[in-house]
C-alpha atoms as a PDB file:
ATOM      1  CA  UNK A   1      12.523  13.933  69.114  1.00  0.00           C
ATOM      2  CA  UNK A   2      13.381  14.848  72.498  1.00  0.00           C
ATOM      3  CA  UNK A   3      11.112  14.477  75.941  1.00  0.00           C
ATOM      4  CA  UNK A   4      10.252  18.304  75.803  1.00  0.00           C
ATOM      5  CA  UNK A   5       8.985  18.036  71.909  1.00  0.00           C
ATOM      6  CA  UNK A   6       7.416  14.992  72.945  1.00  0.00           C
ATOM      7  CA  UNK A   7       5.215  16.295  75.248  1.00  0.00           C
ATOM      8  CA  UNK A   8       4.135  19.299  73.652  1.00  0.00           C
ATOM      9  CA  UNK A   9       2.993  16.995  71.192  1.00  0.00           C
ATOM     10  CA  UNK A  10       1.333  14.527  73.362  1.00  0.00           C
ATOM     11  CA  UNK A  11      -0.450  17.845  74.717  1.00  0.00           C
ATOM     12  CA  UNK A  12      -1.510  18.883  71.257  1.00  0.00           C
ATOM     13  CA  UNK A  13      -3.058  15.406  70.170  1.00  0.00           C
ATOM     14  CA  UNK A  14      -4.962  15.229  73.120  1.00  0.00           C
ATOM     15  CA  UNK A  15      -6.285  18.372  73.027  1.00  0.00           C
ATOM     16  CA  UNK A  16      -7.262  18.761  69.610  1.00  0.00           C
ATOM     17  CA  UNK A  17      -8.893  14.750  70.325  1.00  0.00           C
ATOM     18  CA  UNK A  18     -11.174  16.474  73.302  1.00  0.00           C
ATOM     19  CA  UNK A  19     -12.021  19.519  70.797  1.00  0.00           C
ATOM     20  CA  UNK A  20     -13.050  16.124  68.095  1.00  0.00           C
ATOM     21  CA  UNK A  21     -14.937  14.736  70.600  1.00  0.00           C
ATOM     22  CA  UNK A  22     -17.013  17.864  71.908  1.00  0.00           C
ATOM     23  CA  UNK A  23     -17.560  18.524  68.170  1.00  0.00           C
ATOM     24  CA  UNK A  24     -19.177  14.757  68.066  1.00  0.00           C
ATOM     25  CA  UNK A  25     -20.914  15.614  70.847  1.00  0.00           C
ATOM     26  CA  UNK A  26     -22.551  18.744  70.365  1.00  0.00           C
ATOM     27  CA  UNK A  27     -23.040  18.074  66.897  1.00  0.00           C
ATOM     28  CA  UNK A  28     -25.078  14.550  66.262  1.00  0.00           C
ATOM     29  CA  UNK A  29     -27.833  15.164  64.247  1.00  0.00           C
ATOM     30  CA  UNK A  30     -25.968  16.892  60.909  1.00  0.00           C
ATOM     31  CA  UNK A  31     -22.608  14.769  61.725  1.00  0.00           C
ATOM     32  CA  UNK A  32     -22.558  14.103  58.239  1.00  0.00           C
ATOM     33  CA  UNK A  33     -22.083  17.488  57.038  1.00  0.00           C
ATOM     34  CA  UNK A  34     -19.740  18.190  60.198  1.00  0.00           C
ATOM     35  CA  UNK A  35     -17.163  15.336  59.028  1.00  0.00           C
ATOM     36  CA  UNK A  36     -17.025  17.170  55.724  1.00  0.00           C
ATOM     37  CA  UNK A  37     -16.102  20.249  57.749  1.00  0.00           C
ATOM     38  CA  UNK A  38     -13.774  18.441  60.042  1.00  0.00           C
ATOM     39  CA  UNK A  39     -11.635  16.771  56.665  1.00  0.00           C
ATOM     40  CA  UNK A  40     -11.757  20.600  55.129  1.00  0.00           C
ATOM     41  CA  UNK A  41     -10.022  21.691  58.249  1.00  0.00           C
ATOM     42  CA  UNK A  42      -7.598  19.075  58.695  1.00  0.00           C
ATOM     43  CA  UNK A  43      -6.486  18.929  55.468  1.00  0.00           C
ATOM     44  CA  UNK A  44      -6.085  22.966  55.625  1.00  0.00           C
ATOM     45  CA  UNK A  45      -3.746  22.446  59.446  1.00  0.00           C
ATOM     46  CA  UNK A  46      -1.583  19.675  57.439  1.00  0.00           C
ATOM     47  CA  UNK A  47      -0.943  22.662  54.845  1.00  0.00           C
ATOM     48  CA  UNK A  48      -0.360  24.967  57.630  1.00  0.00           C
ATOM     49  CA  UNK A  49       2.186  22.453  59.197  1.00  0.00           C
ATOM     50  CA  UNK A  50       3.926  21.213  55.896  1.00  0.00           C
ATOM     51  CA  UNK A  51       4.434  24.724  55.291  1.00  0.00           C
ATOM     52  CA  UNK A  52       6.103  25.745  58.692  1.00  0.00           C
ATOM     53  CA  UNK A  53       7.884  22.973  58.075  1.00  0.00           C
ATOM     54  CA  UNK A  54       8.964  23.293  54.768  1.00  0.00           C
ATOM     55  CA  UNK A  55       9.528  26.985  55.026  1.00  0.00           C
ATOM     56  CA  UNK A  56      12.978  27.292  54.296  1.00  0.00           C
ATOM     57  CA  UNK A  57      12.969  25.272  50.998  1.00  0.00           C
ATOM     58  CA  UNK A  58      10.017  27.159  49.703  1.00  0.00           C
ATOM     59  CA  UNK A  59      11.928  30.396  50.806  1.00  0.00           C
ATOM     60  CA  UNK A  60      14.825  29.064  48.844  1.00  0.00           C
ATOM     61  CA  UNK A  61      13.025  28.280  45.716  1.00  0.00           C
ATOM     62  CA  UNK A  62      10.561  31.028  45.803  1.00  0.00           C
ATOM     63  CA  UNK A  63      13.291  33.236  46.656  1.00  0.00           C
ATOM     64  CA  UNK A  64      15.812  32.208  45.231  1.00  0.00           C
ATOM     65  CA  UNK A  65      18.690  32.653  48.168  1.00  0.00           C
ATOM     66  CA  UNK A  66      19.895  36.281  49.179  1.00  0.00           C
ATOM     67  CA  UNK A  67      22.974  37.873  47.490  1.00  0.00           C
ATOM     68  CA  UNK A  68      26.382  37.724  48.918  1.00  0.00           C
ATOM     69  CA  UNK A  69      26.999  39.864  51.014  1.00  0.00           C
ATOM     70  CA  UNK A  70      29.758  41.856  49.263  1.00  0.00           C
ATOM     71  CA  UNK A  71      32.099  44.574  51.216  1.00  0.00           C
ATOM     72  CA  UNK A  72      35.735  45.698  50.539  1.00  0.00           C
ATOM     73  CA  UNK A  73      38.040  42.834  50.667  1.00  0.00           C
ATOM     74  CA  UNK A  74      35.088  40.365  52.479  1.00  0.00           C
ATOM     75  CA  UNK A  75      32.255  38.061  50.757  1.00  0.00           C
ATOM     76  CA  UNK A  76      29.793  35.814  52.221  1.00  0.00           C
ATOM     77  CA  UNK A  77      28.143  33.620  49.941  1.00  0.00           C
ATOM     78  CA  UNK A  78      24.942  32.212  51.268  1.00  0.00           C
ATOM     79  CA  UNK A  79      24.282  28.125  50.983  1.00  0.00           C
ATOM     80  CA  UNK A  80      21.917  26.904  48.798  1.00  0.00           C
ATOM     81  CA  UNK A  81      19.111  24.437  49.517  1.00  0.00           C
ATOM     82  CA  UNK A  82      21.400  21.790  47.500  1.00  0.00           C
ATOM     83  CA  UNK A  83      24.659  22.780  49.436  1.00  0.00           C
ATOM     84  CA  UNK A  84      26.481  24.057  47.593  1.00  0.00           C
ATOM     85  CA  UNK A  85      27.226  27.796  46.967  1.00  0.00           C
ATOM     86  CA  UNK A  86      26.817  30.105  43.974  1.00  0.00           C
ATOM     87  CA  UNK A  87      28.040  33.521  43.136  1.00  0.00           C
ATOM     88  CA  UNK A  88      26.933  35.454  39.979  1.00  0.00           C
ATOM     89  CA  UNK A  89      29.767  36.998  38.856  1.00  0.00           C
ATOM     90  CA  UNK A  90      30.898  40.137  36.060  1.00  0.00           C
ATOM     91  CA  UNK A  91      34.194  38.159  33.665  1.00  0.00           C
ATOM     92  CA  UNK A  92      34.620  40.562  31.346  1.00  0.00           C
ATOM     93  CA  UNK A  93      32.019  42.746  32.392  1.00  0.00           C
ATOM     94  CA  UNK A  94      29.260  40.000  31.515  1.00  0.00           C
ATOM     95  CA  UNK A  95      27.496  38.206  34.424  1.00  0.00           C
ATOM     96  CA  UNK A  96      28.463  34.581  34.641  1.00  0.00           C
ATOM     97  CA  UNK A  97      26.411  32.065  37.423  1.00  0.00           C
ATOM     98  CA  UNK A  98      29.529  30.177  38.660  1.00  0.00           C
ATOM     99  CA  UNK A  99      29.251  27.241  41.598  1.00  0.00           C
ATOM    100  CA  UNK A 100      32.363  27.383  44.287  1.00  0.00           C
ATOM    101  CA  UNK A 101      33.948  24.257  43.599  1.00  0.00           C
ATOM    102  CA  UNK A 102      37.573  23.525  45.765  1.00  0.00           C
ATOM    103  CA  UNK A 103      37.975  20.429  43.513  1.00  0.00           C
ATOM    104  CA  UNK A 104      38.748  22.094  40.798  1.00  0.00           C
ATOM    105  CA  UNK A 105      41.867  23.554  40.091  1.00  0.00           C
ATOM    106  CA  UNK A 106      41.159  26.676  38.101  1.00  0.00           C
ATOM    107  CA  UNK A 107      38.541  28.785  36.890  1.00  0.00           C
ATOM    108  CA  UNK A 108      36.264  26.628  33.883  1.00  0.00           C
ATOM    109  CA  UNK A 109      33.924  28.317  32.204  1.00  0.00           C
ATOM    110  CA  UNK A 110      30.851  26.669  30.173  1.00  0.00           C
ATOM    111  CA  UNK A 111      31.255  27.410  26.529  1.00  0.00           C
ATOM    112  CA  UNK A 112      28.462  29.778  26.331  1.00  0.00           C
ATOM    113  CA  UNK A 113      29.768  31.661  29.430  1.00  0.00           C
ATOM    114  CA  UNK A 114      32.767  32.043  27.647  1.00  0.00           C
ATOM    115  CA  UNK A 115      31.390  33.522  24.978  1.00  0.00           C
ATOM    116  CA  UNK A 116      29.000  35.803  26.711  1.00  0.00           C
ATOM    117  CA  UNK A 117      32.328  37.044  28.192  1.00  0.00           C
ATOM    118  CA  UNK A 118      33.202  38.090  24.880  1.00  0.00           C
ATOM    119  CA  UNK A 119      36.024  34.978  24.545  1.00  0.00           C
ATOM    120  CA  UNK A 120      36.119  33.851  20.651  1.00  0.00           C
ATOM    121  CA  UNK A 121      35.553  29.843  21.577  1.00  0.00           C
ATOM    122  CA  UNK A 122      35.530  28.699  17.693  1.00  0.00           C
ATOM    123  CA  UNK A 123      39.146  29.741  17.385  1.00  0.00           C
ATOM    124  CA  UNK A 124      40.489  28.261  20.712  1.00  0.00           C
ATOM    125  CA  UNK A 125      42.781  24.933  20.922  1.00  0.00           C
ATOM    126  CA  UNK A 126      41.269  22.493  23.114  1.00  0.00           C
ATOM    127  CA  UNK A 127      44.182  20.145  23.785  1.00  0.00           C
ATOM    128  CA  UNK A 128      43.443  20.184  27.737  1.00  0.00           C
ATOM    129  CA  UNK A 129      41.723  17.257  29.150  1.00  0.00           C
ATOM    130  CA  UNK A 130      40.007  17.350  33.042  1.00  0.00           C
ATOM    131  CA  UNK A 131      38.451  14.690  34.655  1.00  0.00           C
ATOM    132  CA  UNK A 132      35.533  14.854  36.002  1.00  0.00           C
ATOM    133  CA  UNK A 133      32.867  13.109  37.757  1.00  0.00           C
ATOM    134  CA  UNK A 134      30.952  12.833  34.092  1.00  0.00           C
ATOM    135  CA  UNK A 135      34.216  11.225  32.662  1.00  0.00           C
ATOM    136  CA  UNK A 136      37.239  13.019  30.576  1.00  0.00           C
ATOM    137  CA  UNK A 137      36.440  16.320  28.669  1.00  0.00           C
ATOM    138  CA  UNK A 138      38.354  18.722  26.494  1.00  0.00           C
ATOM    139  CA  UNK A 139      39.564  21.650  27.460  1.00  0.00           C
ATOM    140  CA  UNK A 140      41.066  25.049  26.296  1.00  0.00           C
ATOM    141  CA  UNK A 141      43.390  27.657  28.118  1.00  0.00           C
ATOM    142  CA  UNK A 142      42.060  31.082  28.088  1.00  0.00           C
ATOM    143  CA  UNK A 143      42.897  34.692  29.688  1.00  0.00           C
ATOM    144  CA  UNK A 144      40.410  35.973  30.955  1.00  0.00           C
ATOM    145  CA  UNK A 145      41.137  39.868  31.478  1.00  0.00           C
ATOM    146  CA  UNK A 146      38.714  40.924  34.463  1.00  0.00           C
ATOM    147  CA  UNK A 147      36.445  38.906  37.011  1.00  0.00           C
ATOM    148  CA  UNK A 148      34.890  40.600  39.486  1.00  0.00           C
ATOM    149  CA  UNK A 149      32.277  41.003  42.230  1.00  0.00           C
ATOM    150  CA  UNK A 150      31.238  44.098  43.688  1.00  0.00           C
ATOM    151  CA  UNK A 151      34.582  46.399  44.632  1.00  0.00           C
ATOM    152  CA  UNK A 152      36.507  43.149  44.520  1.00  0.00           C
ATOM    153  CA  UNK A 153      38.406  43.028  41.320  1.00  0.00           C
ATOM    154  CA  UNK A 154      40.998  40.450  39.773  1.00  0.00           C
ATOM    155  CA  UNK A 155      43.086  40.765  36.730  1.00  0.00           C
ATOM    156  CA  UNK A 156      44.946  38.231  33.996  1.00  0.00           C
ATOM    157  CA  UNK A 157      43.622  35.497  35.831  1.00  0.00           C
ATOM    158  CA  UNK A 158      43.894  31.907  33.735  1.00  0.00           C
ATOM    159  CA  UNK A 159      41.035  29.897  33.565  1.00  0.00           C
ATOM    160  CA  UNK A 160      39.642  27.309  30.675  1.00  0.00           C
ATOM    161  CA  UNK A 161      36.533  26.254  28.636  1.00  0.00           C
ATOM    162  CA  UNK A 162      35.205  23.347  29.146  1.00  0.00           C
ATOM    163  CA  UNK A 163      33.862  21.411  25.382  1.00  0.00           C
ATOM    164  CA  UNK A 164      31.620  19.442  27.797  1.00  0.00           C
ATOM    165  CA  UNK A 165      28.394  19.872  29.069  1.00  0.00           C
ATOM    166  CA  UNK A 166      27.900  22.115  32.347  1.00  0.00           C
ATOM    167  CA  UNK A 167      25.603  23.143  34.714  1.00  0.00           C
ATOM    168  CA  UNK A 168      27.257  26.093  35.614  1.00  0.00           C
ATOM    169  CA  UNK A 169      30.854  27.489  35.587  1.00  0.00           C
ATOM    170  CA  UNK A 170      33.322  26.377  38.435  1.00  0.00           C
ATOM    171  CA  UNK A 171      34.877  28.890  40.245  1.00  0.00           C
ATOM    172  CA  UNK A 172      37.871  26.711  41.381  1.00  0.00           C
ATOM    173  CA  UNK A 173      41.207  26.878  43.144  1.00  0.00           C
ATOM    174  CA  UNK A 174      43.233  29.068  41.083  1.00  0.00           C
ATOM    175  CA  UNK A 175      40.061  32.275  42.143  1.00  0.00           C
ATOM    176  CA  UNK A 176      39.914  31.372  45.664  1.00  0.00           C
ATOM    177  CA  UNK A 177      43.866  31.303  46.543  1.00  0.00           C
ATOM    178  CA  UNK A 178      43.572  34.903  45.867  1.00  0.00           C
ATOM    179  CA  UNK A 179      42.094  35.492  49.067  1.00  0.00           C
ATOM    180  CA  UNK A 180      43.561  35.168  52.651  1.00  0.00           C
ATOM    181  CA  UNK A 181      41.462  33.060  54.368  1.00  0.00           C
ATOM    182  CA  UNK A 182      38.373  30.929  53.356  1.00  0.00           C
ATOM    183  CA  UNK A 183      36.174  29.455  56.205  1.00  0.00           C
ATOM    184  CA  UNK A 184      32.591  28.269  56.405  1.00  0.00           C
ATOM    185  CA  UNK A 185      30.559  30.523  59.256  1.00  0.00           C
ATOM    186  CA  UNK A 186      27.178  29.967  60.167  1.00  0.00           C
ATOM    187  CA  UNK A 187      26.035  28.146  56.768  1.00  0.00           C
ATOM    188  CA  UNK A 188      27.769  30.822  54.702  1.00  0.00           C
ATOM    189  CA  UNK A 189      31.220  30.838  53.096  1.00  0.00           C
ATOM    190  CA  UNK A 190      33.244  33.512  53.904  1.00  0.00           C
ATOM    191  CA  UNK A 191      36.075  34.832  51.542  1.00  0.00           C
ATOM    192  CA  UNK A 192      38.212  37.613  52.959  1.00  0.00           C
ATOM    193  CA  UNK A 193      41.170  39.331  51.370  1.00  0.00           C
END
């Protein structure tokens, strides 16, 4: 907290103390239903301030984030209250909720993304194996035919399903070498062709 902070809350406590205190005094004879009064009314201004101060999370969850902001050949994907960033996504024409992950190497779909994509995941070989941060899973090689978002459209792009249990789908390395330049702006990652 710096000085200037400081004293606008040294200000505040000392005012609302002389507004306690003129309350006491004007007040003596029904002070017991006044301190009733007085807790109702604090406990509503430590509402008031959790919520200023807890705004943006409750804007976050409430709301869950804005939309990228999609344009030809530029995205910005907002951060999320947890850091990381998300993008909902069409593969295949069917939406898929994929987290931006740079430590993976390619594009992993969750099982039942896969198959909302319309990819046949009983008949698939999964004779991959990635490490992750849960330990070694299985995975299989896939094609998968069109991803996009908004105008921005990519083809034949390889990508696998992952046998283990996700979260979401990772939109990895092999997705975000497409584009020309990658930077973090202002909170938001930026992804421009």
């Amino acid at each position: 907290m710096d000085s200037w902070n400081f004293g606008n809350l040294t200000y505040l406590v000392l005012l609302g103390a002389v507004l306690v205190f003129w309350l006491f005094v004007q007040n003596r004879a029904g002070l017991g239903k006044k301190l009733q009064h007085l807790a109702g009314w604090g406990l509503i201004f430590i509402g008031v301030i959790a919520a200023v101060g807890l705004w943006d999370d409750i804007r976050r969850e409430v709301m869950p984030g804005r939309a990228a902001a999609v344009s030809s050949g530029r995205i910005e994907v907002p951060r999320a209250s947890d850091g990381h960033y998300y993008l909902t996504m069409l593969v295949n024409d069917a939406p898929v909720d994929f987290m931006i992950d740079t430590g993976a190497s390619g594009v992993v779909l969750r099982a039942q993304d896969a198959r909302h994509a319309g990819i046949d995941t009983a008949g698939l070989a999964y004779s991959g194996r990635a490490n992750t941060a849960n330990g070694t899973v299985r995975t299989a090689p896939v094609k998968i035919d069109r991803i996009s978002l908004g105008p921005v459209e990519d083809r034949n792009l390889r990508g696998w399903v992952n046998e283990g249990e996700m979260d979401k789908s990772l939109l990895g390395m092999s997705y975000l070498e497409r584009w020309g330049k990658i930077e973090i702006s202002g909170g938001d990652l930026v992804l421009q062709r």
